[in-house]
Protein backbone atom coordinates (compact mmCIF):
# COMPACT_ATOMS: atom_id res chain seq x y z
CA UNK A 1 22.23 24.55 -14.56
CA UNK A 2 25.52 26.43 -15.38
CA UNK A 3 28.20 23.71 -14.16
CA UNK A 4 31.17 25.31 -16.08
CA UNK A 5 34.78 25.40 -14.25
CA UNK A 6 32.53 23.78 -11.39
CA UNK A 7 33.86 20.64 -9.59
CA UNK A 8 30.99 18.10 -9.92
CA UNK A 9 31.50 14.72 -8.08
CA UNK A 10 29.54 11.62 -9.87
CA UNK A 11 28.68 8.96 -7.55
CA UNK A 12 28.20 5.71 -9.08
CA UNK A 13 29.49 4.81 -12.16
CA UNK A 14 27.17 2.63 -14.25
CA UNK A 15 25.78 2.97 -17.07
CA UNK A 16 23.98 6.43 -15.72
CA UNK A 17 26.98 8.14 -14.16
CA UNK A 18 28.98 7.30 -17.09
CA UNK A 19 26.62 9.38 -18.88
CA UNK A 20 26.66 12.40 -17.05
CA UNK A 21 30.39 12.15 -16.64
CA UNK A 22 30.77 12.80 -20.26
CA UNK A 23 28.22 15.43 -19.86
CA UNK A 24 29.53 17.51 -17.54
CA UNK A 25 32.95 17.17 -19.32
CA UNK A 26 31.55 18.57 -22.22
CA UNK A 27 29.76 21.76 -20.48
CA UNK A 28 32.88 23.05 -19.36
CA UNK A 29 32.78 20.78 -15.45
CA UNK A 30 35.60 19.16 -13.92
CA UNK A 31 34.76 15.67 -12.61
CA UNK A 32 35.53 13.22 -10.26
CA UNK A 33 33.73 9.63 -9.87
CA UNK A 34 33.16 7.91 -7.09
CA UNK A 35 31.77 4.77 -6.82
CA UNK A 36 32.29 1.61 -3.92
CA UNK A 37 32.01 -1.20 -5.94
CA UNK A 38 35.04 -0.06 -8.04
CA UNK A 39 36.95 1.40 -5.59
CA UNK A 40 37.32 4.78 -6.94
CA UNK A 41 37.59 7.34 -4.11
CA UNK A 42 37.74 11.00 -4.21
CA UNK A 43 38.11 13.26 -0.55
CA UNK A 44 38.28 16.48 -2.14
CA UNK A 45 36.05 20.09 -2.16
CA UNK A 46 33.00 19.64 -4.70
CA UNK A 47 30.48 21.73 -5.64
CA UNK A 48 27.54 19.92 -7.03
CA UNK A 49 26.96 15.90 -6.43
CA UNK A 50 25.74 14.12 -9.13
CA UNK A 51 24.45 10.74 -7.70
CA UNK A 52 23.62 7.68 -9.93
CA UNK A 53 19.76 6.62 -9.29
CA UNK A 54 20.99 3.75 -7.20
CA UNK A 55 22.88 5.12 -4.74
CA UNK A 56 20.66 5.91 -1.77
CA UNK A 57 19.92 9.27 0.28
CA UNK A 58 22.29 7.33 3.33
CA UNK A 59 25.22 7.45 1.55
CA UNK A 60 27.60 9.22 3.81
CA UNK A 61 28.89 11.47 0.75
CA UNK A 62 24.86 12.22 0.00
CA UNK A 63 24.59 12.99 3.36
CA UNK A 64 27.83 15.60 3.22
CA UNK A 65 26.27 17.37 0.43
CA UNK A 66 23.10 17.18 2.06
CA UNK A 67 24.66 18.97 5.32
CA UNK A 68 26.92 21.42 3.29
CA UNK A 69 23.82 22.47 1.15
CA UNK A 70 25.42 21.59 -1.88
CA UNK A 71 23.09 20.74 -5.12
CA UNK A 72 22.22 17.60 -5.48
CA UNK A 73 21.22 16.76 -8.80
CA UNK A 74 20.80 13.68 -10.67
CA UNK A 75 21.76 12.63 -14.50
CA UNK A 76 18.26 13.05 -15.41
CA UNK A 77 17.81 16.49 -13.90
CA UNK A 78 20.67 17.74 -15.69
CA UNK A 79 19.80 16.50 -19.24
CA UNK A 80 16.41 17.82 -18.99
CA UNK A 81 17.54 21.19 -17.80
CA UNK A 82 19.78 21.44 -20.86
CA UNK A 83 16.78 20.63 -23.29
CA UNK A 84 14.09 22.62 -25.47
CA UNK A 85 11.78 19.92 -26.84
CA UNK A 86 8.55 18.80 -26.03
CA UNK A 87 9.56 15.92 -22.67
CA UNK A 88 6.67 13.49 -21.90
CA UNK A 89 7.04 12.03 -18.37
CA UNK A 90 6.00 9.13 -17.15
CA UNK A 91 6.42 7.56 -13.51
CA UNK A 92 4.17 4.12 -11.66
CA UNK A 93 5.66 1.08 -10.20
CA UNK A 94 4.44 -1.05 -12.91
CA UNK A 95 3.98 -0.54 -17.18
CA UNK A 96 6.38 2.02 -17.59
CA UNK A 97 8.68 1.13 -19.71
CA UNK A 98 5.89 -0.46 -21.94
CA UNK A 99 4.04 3.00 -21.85
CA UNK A 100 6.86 4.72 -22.60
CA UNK A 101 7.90 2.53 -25.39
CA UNK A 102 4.21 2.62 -26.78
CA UNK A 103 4.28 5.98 -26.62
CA UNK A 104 6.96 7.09 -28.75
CA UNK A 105 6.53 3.81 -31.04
CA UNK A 106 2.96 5.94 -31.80
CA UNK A 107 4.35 9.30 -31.99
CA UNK A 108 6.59 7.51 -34.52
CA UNK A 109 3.98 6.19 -36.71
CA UNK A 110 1.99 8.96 -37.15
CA UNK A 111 4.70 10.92 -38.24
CA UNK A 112 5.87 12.74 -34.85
CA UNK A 113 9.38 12.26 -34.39
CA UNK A 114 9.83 10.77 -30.51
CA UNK A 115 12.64 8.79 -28.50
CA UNK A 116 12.24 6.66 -25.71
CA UNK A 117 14.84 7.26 -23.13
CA UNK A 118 15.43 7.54 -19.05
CA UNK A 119 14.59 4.68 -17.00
CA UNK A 120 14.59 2.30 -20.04
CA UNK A 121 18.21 2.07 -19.94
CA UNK A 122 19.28 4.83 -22.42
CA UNK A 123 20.55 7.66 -20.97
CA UNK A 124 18.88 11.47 -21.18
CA UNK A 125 22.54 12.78 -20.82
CA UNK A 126 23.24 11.25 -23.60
CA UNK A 127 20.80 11.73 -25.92
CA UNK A 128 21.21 15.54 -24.47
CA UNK A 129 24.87 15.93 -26.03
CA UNK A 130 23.61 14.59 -29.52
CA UNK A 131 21.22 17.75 -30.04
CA UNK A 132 18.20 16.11 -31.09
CA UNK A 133 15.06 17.87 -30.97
CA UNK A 134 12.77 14.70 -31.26
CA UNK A 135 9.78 14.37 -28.76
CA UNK A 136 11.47 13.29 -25.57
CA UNK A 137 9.16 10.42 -23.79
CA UNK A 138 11.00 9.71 -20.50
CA UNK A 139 10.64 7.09 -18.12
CA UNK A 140 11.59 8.52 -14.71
CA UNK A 141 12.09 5.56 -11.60
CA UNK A 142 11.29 6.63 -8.57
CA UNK A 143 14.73 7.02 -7.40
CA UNK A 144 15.68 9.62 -10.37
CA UNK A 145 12.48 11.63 -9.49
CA UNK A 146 14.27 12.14 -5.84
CA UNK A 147 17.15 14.67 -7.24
CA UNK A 148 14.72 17.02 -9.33
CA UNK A 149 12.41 19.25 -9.04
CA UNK A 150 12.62 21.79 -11.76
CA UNK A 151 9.95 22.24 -14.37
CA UNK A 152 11.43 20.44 -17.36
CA UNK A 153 7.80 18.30 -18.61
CA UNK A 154 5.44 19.55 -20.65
CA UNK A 155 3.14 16.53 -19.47
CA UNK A 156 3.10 13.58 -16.98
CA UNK A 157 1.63 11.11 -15.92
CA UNK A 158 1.78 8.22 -12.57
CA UNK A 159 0.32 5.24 -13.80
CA UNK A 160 -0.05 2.89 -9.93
CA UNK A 161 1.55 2.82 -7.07
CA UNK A 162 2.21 0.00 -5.07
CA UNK A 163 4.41 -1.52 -2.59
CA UNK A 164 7.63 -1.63 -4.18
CA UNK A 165 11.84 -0.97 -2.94
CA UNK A 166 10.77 -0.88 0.18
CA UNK A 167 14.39 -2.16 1.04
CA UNK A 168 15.28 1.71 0.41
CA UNK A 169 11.99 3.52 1.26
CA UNK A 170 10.92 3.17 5.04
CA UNK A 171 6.99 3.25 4.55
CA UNK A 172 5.07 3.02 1.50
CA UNK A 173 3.84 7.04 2.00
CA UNK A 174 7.56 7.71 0.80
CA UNK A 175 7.68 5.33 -1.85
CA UNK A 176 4.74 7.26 -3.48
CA UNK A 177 6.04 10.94 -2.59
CA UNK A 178 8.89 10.33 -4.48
CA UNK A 179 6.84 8.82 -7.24
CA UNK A 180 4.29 12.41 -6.87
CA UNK A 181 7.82 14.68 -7.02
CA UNK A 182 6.77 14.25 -11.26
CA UNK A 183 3.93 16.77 -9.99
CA UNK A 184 6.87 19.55 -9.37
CA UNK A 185 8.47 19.32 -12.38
CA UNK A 186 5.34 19.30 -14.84
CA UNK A 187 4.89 22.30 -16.51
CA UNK A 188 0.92 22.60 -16.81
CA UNK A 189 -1.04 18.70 -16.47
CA UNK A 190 -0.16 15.90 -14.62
CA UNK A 191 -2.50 12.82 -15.21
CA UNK A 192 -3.16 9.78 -12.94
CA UNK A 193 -5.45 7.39 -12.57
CA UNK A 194 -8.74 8.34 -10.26
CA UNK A 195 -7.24 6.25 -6.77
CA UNK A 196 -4.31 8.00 -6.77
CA UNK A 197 -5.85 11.63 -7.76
CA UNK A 198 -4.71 14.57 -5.65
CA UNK A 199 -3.34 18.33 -5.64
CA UNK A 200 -5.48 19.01 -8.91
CA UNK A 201 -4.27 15.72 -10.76
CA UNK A 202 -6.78 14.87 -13.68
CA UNK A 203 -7.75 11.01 -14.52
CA UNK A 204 -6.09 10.28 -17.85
CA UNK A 205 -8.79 7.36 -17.44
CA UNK A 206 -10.92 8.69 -20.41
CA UNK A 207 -13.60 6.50 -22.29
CA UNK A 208 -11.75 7.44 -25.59
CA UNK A 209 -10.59 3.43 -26.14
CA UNK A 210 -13.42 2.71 -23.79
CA UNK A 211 -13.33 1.08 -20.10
CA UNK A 212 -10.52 -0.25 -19.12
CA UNK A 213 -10.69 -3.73 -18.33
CA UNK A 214 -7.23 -4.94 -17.40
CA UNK A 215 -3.51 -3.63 -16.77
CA UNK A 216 -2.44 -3.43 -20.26
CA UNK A 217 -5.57 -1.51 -20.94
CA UNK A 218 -4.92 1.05 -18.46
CA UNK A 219 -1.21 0.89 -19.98
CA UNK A 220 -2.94 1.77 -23.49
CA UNK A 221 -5.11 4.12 -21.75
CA UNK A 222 -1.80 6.37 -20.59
CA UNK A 223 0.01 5.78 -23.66
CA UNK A 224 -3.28 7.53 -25.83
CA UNK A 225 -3.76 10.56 -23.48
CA UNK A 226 -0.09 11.19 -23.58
CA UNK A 227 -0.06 11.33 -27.68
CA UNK A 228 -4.04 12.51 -27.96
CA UNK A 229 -2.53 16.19 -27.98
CA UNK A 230 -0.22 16.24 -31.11
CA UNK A 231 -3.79 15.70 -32.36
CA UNK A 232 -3.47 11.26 -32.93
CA UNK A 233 -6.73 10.06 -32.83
CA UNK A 234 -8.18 6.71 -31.64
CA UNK A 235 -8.43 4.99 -35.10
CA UNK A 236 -4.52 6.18 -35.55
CA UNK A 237 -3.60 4.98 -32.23
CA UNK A 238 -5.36 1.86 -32.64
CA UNK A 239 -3.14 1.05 -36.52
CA UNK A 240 0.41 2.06 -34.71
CA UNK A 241 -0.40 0.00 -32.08
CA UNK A 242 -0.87 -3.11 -34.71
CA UNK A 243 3.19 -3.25 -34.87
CA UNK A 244 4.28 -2.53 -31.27
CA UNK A 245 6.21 -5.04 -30.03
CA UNK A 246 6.17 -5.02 -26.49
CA UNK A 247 9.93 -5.09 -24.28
CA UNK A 248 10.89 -8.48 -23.62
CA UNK A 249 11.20 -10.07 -20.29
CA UNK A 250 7.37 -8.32 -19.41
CA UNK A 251 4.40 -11.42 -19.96
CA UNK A 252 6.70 -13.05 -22.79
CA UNK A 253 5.19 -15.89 -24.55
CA UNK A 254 8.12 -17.70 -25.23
CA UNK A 255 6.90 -21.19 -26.42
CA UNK A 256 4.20 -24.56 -25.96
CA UNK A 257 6.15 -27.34 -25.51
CA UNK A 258 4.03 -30.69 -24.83
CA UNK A 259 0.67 -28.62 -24.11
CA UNK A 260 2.53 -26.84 -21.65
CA UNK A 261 2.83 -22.92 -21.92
CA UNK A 262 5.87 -20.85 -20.50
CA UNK A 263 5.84 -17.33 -20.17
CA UNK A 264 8.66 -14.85 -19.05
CA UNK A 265 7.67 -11.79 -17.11
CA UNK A 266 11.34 -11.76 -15.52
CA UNK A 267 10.51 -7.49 -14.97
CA UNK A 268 7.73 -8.77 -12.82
CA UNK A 269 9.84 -7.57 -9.69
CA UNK A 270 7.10 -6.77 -6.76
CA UNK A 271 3.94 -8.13 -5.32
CA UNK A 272 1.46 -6.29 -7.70
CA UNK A 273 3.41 -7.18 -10.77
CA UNK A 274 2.71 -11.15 -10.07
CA UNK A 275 -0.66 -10.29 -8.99
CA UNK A 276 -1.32 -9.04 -12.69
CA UNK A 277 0.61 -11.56 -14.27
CA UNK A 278 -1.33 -14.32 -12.67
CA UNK A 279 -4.10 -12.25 -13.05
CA UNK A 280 -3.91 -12.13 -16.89
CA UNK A 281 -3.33 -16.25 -17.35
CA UNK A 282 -6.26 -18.86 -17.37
CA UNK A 283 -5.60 -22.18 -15.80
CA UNK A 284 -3.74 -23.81 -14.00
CA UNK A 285 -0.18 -22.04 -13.31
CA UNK A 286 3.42 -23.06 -11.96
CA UNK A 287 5.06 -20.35 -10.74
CA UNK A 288 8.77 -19.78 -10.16
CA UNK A 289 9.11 -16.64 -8.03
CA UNK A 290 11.64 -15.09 -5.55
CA UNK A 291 15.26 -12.99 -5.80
CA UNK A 292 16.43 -10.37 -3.38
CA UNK A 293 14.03 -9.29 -1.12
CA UNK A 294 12.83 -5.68 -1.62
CA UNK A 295 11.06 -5.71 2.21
CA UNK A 296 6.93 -5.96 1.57
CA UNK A 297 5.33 -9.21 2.66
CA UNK A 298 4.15 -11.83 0.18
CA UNK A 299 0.82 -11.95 1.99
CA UNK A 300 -1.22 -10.08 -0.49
CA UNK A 301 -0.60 -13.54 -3.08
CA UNK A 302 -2.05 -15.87 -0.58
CA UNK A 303 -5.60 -14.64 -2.03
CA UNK A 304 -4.78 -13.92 -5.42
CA UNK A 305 -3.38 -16.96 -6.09
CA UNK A 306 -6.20 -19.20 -4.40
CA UNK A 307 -7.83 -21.41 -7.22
CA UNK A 308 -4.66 -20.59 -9.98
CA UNK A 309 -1.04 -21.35 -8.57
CA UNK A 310 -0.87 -24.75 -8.26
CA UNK A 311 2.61 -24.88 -7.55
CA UNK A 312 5.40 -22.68 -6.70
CA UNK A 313 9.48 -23.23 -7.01
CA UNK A 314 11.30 -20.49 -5.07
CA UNK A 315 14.62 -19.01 -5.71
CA UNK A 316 16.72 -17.04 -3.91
CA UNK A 317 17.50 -14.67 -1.07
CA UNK A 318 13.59 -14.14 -0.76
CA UNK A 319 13.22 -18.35 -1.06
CA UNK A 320 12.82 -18.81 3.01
CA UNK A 321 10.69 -15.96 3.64
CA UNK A 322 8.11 -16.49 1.09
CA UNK A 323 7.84 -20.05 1.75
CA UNK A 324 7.36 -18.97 5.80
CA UNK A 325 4.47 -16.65 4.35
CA UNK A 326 2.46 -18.74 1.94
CA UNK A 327 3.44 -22.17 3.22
CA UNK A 328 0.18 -23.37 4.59
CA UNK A 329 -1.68 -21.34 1.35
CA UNK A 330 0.02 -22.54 -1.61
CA UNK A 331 2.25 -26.33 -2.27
CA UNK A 332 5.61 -24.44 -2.32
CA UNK A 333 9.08 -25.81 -3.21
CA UNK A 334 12.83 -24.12 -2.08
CA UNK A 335 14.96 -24.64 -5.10
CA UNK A 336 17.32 -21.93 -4.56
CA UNK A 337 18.20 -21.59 -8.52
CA UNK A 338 16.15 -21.26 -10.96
CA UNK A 339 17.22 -23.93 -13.14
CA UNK A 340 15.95 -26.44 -10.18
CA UNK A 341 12.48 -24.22 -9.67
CA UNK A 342 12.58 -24.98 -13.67
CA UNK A 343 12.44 -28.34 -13.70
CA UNK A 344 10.45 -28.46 -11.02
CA UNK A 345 7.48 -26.97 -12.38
CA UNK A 346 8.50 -28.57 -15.82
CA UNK A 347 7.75 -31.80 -14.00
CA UNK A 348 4.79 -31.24 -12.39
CA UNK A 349 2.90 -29.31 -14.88
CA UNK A 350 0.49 -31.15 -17.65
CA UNK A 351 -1.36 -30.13 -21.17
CA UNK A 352 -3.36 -26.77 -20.46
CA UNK A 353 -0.80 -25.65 -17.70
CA UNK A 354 1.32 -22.78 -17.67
CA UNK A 355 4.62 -22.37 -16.52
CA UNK A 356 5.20 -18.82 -15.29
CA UNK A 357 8.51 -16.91 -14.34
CA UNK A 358 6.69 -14.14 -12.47
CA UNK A 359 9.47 -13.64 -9.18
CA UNK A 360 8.46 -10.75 -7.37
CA UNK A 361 11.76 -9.65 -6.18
CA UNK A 362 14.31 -8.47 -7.83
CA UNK A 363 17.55 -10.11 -9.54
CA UNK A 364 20.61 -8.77 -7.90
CA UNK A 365 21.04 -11.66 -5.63
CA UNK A 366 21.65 -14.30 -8.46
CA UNK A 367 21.98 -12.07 -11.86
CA UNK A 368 22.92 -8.97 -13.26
CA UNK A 369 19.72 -7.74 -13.92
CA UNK A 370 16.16 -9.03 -14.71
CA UNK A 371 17.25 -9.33 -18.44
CA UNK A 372 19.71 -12.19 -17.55
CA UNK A 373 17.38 -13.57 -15.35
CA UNK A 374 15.10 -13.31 -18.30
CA UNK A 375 17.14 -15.05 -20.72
CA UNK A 376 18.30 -17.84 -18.93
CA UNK A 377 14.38 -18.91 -18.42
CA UNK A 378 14.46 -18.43 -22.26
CA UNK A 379 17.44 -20.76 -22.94
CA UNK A 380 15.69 -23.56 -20.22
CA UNK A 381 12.41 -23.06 -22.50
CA UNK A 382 14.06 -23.66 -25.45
CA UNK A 383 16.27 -26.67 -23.90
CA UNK A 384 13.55 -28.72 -23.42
């Protein structure tokens, strides 16, 4: 897109709008920011509106652009436009940023220069202006796939959907159509797994690594079929994957203290992501869950958790309703910080047990993000 001597409006100004500010400075745009939280206003003509991925559809500028027919196109969609390399996609409500990450940390090792950028928290505007011409693995959120729709990757892939910001979607069906908008923008294949197959998509399910037999296999299942064409095969695959480290804050083994383990899957930030976690734990398991409530019902746990949560401290916004929901299912607690749901659990769990921060909501109520959420479960571990 062509966005010279054009006035662009950027609306939010994080780390993503900060990003395309400097980007459309540099092709040539004149900008104004706008963003509530810091006050900055603009009232003025625009051409194009460049909306941060959290700023929803509603907003009353969106909606002006919206009526005026203006583009609306996000930092994301611009970036991409602007590049030439080879741009792996990838999209699901839970692994991506460890597929993404896995996937370039292979390309890597066998000797195919790749970056991991988009949804992980580094910028594609960014990495646009350096003019790099490494493999470009993207994660792309559901709420950057909603402002594009060229054809800017070469190949794609959804790896699950389920319930998740339903606080900004009204119905599940449009959580997942902006999660199948990837399918407009891939250039030739978009894979999926075989439940959510349709329009053409292919399984990227293959029996290459053999049946998958949990989540992280189906994670290492994506990551191969996104590198299997630069021509990796499974025994390389298998040796880079020997020294990926996976992101913090996602099933973290942080330490046994007393016989007790504690693990920190702080990015565990909807119903199917503690479903897994529990899931993927043996024994018996306090769990400290809750945050801001993203609008799905906690229901769903009251059978996955029969026979492994022996205990739950809540936190939180979210604290009330989940303990309204799984009350009579599960011994629950209302601690309201996690600190309290900490020692909680601390106190009632015993050699073998497992102490779990899995909260199912996300962190915006109490932290900054799930990082700091993260690390202060980290610095309680390591307090003990």
């Amino acid at each position: 897109m062509d966005v010279n001597k054009k006035t662009a409006l950027v609306l939010g100004y994080g780390i993503s709008g900060r990003s395309a500010e400097q980007f459309l400075l540099s092709h040539g745009a004149h900008v104004f920011v706008v963003d509530d939280r810091l006050k900055l206003g603009y009232d003025g003509p625009f051409d194009l509106l460049v909306p941060s991925p959290g700023v929803p559809p509603k907003h009353p500028l969106y909606q002006k652009a919206v009526k005026l027919g203006l583009p609306v196109v996000g930092e994301a969609e611009l970036a991409l436009q602007a590049l030439d390399q080879t741009v792996l996609g990838i999209t699901g409500t839970n692994g991506k940023t460890t597929v993404t990450e896995l996937t370039a940390h292979v390309l890597n090792h066998c000797g195919v220069p790749a970056a991991a950028l988009g949804n992980n928290g580094r910028p594609l505007t960014e990495w646009a202006l350096k003019g790099d011409d490494r493999v470009v693995v993207a994660e792309l959120s559901s709420y950057q796939l909603e402002t594009m729709s060229s054809q800017t990757l070469d190949l794609a892939v959804i790896l699950n959907i389920s319930p998740d910001h339903l606080d900004r979607y009204d119905t599940l069906e449009a959580y997942a159509a902006a999660k199948f908008r990837i399918q407009d923008c891939v250039k030739e294949t978009l894979l999926t797994h075989p439940t959510l197959v349709r329009n053409g998509c292919v399984s990227y399910l293959s029996q290459d690594l053999g049946d998958p037999k949990s989540f992280e296999d189906e994670n290492r299942h994506a990551a191969y079929s996104l590198v299997r064409p630069f021509g990796i095969t499974t025994d390389q695959f298998h040796e880079a994957e020997k020294s990926f480290c996976k992101p913090p804050h996602r099933m973290e083994f942080i330490a046994e203290v007393r016989g007790v383990r504690y693990y920190n899957d702080s990015k565990g930030t909807n119903i199917d992501a503690v479903i897994k976690a529990v899931d993927s734990l043996p024994g018996n398991i306090y769990l400290i869950a809750g945050g801001k409530d993203k609008g799905d019902t906690y229901t769903p746990w009251i059978s996955a958790f029969s026979e492994k949560i022996a205990a739950i401290g809540l936190i939180g916004e979210a604290a009330e309703k989940i303990e309204r929901e799984l009350a009579k299912a599960v011994p629950t607690k209302r601690c309201e910080t996690l600190d309290q749901a900490f020692a909680h659990c601390q106190s009632l769990a015993g050699p073998g047990d497992t102490v779990l921060l899995s909260p199912g909501c996300s962190s915006f109520d109490q932290y900054r993000s799930f990082e700091d959420r993260g690390e202060e479960f980290r610095r309680l571990v390591k307090n003990i």
